[in-house]
C-alpha atoms as a PDB file:
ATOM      1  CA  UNK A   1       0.000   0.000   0.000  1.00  0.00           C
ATOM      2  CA  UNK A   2       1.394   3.723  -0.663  1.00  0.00           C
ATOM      3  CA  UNK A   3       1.774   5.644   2.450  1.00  0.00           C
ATOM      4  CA  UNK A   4      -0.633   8.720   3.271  1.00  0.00           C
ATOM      5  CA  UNK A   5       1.494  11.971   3.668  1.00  0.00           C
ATOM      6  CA  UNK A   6      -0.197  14.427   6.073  1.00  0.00           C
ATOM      7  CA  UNK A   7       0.717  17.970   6.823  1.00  0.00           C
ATOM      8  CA  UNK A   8       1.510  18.127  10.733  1.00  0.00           C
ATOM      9  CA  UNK A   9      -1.745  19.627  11.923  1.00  0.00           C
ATOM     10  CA  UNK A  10      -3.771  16.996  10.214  1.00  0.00           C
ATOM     11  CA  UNK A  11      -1.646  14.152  11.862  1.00  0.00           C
ATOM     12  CA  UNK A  12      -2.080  16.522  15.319  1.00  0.00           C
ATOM     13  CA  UNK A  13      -6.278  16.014  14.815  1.00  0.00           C
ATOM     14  CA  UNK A  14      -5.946  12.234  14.153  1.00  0.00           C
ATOM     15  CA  UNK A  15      -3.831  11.490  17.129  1.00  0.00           C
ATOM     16  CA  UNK A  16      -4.236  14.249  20.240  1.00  0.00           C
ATOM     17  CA  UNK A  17      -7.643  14.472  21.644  1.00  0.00           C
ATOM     18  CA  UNK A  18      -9.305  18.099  21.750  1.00  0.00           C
ATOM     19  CA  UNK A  19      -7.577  19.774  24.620  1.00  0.00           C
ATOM     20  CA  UNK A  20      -3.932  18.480  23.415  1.00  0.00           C
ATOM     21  CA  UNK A  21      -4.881  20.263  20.230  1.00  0.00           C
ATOM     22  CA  UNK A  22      -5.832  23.099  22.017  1.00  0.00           C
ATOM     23  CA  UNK A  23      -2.724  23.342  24.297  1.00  0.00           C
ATOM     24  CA  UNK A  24      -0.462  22.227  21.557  1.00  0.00           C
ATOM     25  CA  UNK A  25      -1.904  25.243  19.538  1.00  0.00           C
ATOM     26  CA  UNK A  26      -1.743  27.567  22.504  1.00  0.00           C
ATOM     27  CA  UNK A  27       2.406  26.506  23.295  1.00  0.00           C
ATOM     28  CA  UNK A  28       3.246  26.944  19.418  1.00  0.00           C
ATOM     29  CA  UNK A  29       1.739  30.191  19.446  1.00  0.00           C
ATOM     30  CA  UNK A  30       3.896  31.273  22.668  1.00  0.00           C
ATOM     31  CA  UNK A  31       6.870  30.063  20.699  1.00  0.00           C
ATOM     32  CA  UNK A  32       6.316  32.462  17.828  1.00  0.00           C
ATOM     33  CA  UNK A  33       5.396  35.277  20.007  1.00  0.00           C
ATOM     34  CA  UNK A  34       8.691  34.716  21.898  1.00  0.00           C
ATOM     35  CA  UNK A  35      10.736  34.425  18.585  1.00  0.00           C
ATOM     36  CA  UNK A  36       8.952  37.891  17.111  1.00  0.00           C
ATOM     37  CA  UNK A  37      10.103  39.529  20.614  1.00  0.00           C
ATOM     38  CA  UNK A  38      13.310  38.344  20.265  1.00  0.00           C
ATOM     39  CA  UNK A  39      14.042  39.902  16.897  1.00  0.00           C
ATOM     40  CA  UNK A  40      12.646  43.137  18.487  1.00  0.00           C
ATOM     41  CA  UNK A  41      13.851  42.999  21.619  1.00  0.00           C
ATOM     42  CA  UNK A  42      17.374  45.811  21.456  1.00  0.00           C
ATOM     43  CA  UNK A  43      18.780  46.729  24.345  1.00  0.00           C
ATOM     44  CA  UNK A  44      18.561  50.408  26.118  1.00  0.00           C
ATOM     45  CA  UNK A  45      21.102  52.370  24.935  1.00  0.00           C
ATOM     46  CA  UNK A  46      23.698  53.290  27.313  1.00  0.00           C
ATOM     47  CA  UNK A  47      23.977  57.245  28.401  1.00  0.00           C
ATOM     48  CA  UNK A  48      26.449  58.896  26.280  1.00  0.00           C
ATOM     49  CA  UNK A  49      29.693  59.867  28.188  1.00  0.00           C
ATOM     50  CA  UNK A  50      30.695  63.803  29.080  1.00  0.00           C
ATOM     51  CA  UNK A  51      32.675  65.648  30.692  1.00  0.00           C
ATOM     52  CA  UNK A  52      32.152  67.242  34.097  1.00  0.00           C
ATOM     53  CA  UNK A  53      33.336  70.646  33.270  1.00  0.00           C
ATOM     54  CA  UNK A  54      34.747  71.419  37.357  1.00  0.00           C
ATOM     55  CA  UNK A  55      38.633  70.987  36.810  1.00  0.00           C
ATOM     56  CA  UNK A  56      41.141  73.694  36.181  1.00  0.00           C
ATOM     57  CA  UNK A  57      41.768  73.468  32.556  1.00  0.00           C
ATOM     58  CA  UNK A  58      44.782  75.718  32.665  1.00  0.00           C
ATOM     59  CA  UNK A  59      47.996  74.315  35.001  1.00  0.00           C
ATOM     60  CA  UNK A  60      50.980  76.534  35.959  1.00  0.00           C
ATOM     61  CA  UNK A  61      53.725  74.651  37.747  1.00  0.00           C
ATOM     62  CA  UNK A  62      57.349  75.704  38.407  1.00  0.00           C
ATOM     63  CA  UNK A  63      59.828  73.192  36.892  1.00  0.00           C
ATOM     64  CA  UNK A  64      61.184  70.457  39.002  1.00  0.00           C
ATOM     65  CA  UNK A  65      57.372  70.559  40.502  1.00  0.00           C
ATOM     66  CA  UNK A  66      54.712  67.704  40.261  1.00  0.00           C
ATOM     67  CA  UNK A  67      51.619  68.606  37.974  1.00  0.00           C
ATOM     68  CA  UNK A  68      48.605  66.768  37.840  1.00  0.00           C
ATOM     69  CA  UNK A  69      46.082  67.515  35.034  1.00  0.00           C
ATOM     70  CA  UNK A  70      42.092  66.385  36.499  1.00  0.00           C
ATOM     71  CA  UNK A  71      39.513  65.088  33.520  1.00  0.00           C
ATOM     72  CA  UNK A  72      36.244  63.792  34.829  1.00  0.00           C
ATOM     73  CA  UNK A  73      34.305  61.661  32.736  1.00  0.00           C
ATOM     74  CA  UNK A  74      30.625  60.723  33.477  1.00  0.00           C
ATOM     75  CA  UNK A  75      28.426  57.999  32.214  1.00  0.00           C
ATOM     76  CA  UNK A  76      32.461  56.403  30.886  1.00  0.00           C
ATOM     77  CA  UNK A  77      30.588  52.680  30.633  1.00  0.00           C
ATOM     78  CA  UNK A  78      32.909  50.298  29.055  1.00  0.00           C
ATOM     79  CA  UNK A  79      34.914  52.883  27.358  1.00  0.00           C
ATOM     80  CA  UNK A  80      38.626  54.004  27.498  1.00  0.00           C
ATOM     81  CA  UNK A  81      39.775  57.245  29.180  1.00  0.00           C
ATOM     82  CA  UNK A  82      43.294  58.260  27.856  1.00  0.00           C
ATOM     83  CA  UNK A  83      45.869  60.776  27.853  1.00  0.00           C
ATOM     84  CA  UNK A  84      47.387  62.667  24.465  1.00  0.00           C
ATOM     85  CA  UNK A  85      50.428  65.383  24.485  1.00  0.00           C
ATOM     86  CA  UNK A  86      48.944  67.494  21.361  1.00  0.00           C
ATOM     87  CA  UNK A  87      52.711  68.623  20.032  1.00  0.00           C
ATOM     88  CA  UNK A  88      53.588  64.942  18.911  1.00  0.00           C
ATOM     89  CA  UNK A  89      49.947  63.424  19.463  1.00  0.00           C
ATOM     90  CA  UNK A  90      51.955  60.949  21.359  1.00  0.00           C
ATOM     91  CA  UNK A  91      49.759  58.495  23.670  1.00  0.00           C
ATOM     92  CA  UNK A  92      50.475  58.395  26.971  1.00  0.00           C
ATOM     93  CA  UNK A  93      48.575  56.704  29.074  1.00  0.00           C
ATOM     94  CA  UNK A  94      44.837  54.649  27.779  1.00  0.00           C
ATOM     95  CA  UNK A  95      42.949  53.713  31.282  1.00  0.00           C
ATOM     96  CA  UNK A  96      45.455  53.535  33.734  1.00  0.00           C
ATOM     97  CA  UNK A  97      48.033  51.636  31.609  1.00  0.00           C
ATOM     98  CA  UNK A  98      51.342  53.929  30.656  1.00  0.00           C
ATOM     99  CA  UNK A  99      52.672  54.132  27.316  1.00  0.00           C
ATOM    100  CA  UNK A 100      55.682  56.066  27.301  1.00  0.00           C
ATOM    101  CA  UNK A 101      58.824  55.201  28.143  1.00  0.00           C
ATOM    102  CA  UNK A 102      59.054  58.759  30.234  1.00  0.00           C
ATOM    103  CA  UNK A 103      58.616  57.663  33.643  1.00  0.00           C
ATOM    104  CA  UNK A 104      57.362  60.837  34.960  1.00  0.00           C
ATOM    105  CA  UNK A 105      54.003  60.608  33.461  1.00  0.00           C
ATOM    106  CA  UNK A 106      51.561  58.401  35.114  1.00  0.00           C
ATOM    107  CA  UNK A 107      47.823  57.972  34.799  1.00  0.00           C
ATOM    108  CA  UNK A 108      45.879  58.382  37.832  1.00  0.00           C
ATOM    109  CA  UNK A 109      42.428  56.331  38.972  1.00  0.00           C
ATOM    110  CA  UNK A 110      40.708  55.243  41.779  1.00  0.00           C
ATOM    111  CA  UNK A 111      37.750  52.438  40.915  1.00  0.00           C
ATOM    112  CA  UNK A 112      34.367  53.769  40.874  1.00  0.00           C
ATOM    113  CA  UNK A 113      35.600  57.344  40.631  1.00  0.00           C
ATOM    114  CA  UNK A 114      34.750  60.148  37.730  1.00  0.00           C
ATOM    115  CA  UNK A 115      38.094  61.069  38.073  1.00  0.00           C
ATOM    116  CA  UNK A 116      41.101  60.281  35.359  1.00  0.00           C
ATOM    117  CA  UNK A 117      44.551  62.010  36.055  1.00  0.00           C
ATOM    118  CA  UNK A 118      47.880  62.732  34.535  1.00  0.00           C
ATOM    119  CA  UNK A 119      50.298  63.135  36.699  1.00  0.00           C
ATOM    120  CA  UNK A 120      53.490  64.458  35.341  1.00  0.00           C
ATOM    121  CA  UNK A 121      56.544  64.593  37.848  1.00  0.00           C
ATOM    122  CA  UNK A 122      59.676  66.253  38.224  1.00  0.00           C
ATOM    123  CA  UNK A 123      58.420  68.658  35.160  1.00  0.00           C
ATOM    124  CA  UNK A 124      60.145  70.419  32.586  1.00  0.00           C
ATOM    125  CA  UNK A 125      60.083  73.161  30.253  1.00  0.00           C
ATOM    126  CA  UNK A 126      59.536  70.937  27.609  1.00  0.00           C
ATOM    127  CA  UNK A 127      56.434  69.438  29.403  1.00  0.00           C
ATOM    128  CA  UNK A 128      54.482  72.585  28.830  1.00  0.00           C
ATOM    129  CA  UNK A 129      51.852  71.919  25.979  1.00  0.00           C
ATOM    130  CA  UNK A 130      48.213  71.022  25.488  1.00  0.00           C
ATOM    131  CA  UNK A 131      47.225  67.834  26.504  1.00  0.00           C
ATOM    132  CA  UNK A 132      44.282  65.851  25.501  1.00  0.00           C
ATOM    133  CA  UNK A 133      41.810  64.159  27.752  1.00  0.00           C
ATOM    134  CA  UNK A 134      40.215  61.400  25.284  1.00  0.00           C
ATOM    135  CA  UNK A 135      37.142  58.991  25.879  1.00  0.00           C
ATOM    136  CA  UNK A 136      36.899  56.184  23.370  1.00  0.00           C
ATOM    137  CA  UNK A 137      32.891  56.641  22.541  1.00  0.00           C
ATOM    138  CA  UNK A 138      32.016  57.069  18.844  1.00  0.00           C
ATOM    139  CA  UNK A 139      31.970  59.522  18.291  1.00  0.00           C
ATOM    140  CA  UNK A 140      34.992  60.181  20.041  1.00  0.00           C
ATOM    141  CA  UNK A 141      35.070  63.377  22.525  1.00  0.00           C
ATOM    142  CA  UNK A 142      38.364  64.741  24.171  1.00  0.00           C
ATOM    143  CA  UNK A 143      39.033  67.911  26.586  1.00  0.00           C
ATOM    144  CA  UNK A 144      41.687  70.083  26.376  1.00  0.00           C
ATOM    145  CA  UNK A 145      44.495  70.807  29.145  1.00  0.00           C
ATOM    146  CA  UNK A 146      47.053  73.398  29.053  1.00  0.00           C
ATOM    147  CA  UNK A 147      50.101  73.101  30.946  1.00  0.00           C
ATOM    148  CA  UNK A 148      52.641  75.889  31.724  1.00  0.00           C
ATOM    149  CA  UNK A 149      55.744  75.096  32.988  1.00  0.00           C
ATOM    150  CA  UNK A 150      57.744  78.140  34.428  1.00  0.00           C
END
């Protein structure tokens, strides 16, 4: 004898009895409603990072002196704060990691706090520039520092 092909619902009404249709119905239904949330469901976007605008923006420090240069950064997340000298763009310090060989710079953090510093010690003539407070959001946003050494 050939065998009878039947689509799945038919096959559901020949074997389940009334109320397994109905629940069987009811749990496939769930299953697409879950699926169609799913594609939908995005999460919240996260609160763009700024910059609490309560530091000195402009340092004078006499050489040989130790200068610290205060950027606070709300609503950081997951991003990177770090540290620029604008004359050479050279990177100093990203988070509280250093990345100059100069020893006297040295990025400044304590967990849970706004607060990212450079510290720069022992400083120089040639230490007086603009340096660049940098958070790694996209777009990217950076504050400015001046730092006069006398």
């Amino acid at each position: 004898p050939q065998p009878i092909w039947m689509e799945n619902d038919e096959l559901l009404h020949k074997i389940f009895t009334k109320k397994q249709q109905h629940e069987y119905a009811h749990r496939q239904q769930l299953q697409r409603s879950a699926k169609k949330l799913n594609k939908k469901a995005v999460s919240p976007p996260t609160p763009a990072p700024y910059f609490e605008n309560s530091t000195q923006r402009s340092v004078v420090v006499a050489v040989g002196r130790t200068a610290k240069l205060h950027c606070r950064v709300r609503n950081l997340g997951d991003r990177a704060v770090t540290w620029i000298r604008q004359r050479d763009l050279h990177i100093l310090t990203i988070g509280v990691m250093t990345y100059t060989n100069d020893q006297r710079f040295e990025a400044l953090h304590c967990e849970d706090s706004v607060e990212w510093s450079l510290k720069i010690a022992s400083v120089q003539l040639r230490d007086s520039d603009v340096y660049e407070c940098q958070v790694s959001s996209e777009p990217k946003i950076s504050q400015a520092f001046e730092l006069n050494a006398l």
